[in-house]
PDB file of N, CA and C in Angstrom:
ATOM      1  N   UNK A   1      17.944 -19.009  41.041  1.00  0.00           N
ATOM      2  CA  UNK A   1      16.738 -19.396  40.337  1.00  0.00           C
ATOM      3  C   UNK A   1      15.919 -20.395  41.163  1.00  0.00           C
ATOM      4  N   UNK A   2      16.381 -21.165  41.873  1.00  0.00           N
ATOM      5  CA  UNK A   2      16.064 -22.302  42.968  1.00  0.00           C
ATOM      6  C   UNK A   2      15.450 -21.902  43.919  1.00  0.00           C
ATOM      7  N   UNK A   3      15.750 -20.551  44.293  1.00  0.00           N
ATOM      8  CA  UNK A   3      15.006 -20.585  45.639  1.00  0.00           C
ATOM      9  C   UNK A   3      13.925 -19.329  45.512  1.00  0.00           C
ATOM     10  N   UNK A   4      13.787 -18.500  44.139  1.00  0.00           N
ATOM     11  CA  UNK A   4      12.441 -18.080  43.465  1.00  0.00           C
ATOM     12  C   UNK A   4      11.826 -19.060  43.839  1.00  0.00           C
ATOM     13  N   UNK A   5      12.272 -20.388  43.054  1.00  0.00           N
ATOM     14  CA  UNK A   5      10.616 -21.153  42.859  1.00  0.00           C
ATOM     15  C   UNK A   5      10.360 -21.520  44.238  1.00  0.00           C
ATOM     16  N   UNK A   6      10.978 -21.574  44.834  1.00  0.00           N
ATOM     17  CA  UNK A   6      10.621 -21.720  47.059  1.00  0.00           C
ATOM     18  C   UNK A   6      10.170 -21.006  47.610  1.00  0.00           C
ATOM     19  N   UNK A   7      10.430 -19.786  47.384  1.00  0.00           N
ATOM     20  CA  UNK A   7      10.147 -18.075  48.024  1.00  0.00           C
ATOM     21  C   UNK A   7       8.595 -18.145  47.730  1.00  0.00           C
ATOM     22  N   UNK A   8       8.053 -18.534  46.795  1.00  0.00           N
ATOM     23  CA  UNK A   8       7.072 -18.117  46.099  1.00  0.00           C
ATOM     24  C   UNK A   8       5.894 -18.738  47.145  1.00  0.00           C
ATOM     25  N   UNK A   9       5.734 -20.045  47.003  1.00  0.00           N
ATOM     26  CA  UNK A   9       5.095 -20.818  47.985  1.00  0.00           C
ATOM     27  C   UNK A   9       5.099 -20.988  49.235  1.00  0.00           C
ATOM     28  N   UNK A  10       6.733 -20.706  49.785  1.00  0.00           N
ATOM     29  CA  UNK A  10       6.790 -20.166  51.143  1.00  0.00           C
ATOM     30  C   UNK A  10       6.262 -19.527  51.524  1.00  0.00           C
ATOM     31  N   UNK A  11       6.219 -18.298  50.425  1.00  0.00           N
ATOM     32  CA  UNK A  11       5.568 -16.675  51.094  1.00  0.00           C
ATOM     33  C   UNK A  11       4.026 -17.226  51.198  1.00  0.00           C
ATOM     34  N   UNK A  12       3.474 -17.913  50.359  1.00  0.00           N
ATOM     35  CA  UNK A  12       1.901 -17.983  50.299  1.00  0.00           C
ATOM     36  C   UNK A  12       1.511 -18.970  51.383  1.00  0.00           C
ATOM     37  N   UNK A  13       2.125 -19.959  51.925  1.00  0.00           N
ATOM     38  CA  UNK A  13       1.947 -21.167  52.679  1.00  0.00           C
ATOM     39  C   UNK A  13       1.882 -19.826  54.067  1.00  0.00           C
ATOM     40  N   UNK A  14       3.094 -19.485  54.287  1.00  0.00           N
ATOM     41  CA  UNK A  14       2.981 -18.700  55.514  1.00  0.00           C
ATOM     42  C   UNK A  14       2.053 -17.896  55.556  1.00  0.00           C
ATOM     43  N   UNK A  15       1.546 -16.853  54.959  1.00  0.00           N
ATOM     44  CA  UNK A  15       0.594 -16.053  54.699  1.00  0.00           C
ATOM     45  C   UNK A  15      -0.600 -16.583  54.768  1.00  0.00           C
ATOM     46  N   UNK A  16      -0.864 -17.119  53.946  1.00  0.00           N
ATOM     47  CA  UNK A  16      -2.786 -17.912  54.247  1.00  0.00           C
ATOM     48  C   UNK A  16      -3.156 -19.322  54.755  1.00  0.00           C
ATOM     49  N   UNK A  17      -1.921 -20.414  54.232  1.00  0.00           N
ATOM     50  CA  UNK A  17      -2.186 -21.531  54.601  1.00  0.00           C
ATOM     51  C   UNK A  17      -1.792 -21.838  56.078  1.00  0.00           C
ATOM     52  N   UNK A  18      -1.061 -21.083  56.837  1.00  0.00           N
ATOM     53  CA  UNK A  18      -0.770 -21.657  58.124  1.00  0.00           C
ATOM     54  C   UNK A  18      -1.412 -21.156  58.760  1.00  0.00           C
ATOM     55  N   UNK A  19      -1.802 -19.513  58.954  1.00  0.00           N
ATOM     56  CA  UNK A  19      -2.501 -19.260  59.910  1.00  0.00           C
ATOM     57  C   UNK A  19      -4.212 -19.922  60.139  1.00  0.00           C
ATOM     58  N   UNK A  20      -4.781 -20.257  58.329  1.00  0.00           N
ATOM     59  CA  UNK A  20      -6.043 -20.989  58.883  1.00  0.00           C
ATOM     60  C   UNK A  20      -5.957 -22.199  59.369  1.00  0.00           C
ATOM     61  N   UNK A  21      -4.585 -22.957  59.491  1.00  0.00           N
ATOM     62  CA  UNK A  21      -4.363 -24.337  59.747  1.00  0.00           C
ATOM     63  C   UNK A  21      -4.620 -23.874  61.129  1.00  0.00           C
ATOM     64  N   UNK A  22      -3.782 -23.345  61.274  1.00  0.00           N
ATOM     65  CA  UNK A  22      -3.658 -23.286  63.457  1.00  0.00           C
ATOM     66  C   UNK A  22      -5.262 -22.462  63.991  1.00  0.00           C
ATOM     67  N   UNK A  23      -5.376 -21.670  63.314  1.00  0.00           N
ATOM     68  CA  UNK A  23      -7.182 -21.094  63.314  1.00  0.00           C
ATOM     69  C   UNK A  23      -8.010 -22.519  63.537  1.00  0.00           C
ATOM     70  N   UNK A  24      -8.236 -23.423  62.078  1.00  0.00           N
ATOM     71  CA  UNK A  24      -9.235 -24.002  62.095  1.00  0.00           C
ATOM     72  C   UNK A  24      -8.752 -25.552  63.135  1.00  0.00           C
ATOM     73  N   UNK A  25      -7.236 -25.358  63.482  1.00  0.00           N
ATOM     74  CA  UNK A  25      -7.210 -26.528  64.182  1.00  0.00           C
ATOM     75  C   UNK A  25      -7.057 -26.036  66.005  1.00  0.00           C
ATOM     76  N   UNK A  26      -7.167 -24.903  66.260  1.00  0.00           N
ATOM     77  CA  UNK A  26      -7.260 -24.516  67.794  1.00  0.00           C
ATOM     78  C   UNK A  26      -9.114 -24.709  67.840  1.00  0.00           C
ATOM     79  N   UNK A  27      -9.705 -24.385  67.026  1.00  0.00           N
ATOM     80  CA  UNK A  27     -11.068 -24.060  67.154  1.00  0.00           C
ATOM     81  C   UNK A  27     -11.804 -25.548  67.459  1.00  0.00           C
ATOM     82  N   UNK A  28     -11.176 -26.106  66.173  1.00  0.00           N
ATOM     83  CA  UNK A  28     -11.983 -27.736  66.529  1.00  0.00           C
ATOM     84  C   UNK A  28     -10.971 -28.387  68.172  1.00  0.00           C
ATOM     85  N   UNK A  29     -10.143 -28.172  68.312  1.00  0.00           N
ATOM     86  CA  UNK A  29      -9.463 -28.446  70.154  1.00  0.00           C
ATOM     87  C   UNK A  29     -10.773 -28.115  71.110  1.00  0.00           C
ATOM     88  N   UNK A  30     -10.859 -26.890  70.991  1.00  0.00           N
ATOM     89  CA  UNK A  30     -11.246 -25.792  72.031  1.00  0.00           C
ATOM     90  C   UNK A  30     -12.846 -26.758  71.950  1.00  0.00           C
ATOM     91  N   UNK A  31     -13.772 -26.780  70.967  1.00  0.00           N
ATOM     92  CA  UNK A  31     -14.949 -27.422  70.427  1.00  0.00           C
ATOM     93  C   UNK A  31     -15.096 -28.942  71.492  1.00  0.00           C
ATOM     94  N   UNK A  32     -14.010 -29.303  70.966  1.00  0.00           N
ATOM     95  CA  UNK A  32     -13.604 -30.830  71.967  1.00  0.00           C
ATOM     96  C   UNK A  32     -13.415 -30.599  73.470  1.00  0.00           C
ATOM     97  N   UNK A  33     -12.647 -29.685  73.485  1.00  0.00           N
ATOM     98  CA  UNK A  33     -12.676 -29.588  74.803  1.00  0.00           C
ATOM     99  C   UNK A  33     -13.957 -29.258  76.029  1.00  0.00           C
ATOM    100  N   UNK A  34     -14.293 -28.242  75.420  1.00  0.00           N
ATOM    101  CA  UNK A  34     -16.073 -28.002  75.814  1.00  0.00           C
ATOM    102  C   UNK A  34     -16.722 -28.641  76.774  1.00  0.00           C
ATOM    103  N   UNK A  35     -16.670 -29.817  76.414  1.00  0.00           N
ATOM    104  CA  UNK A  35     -17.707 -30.929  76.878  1.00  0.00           C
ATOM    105  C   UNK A  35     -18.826 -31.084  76.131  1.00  0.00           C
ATOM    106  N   UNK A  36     -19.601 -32.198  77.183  1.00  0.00           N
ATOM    107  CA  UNK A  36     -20.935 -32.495  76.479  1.00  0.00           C
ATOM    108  C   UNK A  36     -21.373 -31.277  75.674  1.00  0.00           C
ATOM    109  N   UNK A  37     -22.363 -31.850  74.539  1.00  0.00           N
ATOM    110  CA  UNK A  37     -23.209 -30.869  73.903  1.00  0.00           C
ATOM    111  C   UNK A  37     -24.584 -31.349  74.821  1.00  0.00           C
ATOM    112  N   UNK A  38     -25.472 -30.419  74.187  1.00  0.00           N
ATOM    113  CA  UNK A  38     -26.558 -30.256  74.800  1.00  0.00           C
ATOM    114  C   UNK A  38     -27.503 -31.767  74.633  1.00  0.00           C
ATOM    115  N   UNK A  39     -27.487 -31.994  73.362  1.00  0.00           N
ATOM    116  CA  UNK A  39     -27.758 -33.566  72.725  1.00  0.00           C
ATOM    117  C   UNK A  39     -27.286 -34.590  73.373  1.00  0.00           C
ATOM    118  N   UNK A  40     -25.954 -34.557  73.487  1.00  0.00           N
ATOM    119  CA  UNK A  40     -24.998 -35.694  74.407  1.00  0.00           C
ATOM    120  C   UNK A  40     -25.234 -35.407  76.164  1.00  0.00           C
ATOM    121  N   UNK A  41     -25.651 -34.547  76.342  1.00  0.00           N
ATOM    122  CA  UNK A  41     -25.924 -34.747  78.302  1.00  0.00           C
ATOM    123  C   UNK A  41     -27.491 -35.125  77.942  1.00  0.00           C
ATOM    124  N   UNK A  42     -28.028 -34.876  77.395  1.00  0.00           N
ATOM    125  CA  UNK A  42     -29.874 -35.326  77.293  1.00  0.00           C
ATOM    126  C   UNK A  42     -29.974 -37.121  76.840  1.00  0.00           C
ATOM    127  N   UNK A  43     -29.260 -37.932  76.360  1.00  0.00           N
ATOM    128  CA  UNK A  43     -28.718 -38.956  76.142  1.00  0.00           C
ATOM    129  C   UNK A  43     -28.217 -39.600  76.944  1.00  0.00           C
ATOM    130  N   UNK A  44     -27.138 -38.735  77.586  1.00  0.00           N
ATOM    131  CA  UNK A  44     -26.408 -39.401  78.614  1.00  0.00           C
ATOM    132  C   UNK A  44     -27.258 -39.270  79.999  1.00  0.00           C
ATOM    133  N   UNK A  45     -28.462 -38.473  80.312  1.00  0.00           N
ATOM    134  CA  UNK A  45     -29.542 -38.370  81.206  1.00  0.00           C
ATOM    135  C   UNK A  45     -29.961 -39.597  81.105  1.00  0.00           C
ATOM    136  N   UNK A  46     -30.723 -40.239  79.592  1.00  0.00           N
ATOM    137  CA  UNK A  46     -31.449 -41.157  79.615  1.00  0.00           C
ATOM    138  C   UNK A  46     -30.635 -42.288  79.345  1.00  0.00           C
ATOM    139  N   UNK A  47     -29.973 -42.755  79.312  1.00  0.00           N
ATOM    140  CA  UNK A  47     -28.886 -43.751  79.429  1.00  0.00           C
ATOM    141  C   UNK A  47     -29.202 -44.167  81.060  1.00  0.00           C
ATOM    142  N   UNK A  48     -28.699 -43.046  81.589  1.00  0.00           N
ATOM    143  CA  UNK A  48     -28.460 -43.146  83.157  1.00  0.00           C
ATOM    144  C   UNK A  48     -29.826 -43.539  84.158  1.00  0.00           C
ATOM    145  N   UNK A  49     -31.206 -43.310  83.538  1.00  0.00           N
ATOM    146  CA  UNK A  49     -32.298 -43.730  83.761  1.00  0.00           C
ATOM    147  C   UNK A  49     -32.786 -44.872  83.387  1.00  0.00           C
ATOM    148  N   UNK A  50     -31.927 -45.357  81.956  1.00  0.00           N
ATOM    149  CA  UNK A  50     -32.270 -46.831  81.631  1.00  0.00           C
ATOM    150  C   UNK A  50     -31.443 -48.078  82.754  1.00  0.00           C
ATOM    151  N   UNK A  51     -29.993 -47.397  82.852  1.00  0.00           N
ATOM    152  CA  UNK A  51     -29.377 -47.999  83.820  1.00  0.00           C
ATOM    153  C   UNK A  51     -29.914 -48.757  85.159  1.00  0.00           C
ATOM    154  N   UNK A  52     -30.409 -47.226  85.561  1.00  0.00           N
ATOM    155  CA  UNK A  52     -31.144 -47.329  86.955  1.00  0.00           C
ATOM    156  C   UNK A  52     -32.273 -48.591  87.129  1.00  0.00           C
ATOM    157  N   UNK A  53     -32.912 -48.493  86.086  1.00  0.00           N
ATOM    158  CA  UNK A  53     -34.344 -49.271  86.042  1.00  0.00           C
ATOM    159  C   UNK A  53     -33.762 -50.357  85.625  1.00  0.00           C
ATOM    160  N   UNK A  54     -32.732 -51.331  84.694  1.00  0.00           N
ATOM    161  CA  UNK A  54     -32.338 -52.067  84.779  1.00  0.00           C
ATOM    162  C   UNK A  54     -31.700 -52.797  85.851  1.00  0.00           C
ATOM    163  N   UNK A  55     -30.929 -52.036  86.930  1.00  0.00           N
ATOM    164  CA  UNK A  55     -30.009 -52.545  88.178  1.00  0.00           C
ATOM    165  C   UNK A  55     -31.301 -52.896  89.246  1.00  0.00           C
ATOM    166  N   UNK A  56     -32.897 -52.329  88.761  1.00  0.00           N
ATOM    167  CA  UNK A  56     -33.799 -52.580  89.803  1.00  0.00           C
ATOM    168  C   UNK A  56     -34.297 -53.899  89.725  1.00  0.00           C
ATOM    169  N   UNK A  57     -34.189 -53.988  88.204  1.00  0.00           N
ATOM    170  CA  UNK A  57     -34.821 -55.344  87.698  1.00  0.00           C
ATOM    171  C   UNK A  57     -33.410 -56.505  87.873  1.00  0.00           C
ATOM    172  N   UNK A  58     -32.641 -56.124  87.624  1.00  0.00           N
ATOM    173  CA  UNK A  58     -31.529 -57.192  87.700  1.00  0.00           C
ATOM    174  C   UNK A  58     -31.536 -57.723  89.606  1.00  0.00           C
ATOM    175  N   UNK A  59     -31.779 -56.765  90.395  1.00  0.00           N
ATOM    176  CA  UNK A  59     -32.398 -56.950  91.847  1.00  0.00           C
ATOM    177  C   UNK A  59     -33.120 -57.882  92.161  1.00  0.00           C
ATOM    178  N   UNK A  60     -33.938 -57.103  91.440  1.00  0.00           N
ATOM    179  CA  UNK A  60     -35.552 -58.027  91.963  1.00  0.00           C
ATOM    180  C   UNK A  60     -35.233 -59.586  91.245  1.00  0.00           C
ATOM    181  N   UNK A  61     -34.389 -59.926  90.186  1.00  0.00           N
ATOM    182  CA  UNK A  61     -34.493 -61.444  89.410  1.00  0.00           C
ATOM    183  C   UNK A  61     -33.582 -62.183  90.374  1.00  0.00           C
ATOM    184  N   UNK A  62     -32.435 -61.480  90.908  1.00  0.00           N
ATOM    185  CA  UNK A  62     -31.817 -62.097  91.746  1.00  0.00           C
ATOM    186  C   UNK A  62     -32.280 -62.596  93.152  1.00  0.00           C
ATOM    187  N   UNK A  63     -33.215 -61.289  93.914  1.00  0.00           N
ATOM    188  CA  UNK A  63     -33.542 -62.188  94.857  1.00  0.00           C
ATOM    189  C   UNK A  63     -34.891 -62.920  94.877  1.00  0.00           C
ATOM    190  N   UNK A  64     -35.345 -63.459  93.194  1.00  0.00           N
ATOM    191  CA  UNK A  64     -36.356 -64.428  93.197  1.00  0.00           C
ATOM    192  C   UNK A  64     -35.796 -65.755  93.263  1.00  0.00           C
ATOM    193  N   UNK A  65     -34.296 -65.479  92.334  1.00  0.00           N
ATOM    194  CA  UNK A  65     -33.427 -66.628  91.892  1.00  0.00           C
ATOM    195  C   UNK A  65     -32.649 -67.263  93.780  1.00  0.00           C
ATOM    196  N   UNK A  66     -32.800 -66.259  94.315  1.00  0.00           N
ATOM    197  CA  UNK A  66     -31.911 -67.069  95.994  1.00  0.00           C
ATOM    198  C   UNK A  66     -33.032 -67.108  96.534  1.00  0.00           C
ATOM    199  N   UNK A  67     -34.235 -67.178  96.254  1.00  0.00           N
ATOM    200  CA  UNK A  67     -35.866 -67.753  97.337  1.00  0.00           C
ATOM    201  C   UNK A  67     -35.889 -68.999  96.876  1.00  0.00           C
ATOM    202  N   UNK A  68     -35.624 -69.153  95.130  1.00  0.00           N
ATOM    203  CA  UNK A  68     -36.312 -70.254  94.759  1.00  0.00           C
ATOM    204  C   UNK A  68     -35.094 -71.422  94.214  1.00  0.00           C
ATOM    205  N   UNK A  69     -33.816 -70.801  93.770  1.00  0.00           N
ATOM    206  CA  UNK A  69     -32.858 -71.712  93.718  1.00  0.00           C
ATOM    207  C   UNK A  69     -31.134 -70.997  94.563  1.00  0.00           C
ATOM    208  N   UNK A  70     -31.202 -71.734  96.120  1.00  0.00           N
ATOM    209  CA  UNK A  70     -30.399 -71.021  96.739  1.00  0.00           C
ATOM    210  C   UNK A  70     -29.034 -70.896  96.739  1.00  0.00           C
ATOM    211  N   UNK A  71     -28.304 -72.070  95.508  1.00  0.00           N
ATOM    212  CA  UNK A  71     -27.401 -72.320  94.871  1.00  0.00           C
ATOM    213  C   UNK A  71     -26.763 -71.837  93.682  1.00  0.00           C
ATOM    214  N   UNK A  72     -27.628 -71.196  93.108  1.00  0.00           N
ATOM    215  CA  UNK A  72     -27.143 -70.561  91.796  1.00  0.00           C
ATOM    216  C   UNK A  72     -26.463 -69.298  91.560  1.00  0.00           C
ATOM    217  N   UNK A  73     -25.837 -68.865  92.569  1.00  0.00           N
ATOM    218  CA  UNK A  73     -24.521 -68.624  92.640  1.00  0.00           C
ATOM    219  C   UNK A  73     -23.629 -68.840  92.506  1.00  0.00           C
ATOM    220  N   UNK A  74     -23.452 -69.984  92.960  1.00  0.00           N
ATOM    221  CA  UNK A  74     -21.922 -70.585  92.910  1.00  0.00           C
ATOM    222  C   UNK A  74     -21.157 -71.252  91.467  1.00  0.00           C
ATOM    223  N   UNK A  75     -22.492 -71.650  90.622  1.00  0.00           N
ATOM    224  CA  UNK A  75     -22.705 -72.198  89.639  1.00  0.00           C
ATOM    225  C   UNK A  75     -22.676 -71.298  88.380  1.00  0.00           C
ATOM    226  N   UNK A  76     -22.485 -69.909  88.896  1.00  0.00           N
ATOM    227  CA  UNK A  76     -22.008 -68.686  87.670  1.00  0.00           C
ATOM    228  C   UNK A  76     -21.134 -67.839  88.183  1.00  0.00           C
ATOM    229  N   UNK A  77     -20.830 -67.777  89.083  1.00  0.00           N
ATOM    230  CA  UNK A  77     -19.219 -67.497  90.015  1.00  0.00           C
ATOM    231  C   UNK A  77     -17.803 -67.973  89.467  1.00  0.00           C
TER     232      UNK A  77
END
């Protein structure tokens, strides 16, 4: 009588519930794996352009800062 009430849910777990488990959990892997989306490299473009233009300006402040104070290096070192 014990293992009716097991058989029952076994049979149905194996039958529908596992195969969409491993279905819907290979699919979201595979999704991840991918890479960038199209959104996330267009982002990560302009990220990489804000970067740029920042490291120009962080340049240019530094070598105003060693014309006009030739010490202030050492003093944030």
């Amino acid at each position: 009588m014990m293992s009716l009430f097991l058989t029952g849910p076994l049979i149905v777990f194996l039958i529908f519930v596992a195969p969409l488990w491993l279905f819907l959990h290979y699919r979201s892997k595979r999704k991840s794996e991918a890479g960038l989306s199209e959104n996330d490299n267009e982002r990560l473009q302009q990220l990489s352009v804000k970067a740029e233009s920042m490291q120009t300006r962080i340049d240019t402040l530094e070598r105003i800062l060693d014309s006009e104070t030739p010490n202030w290096r050492r003093r944030y070192e």
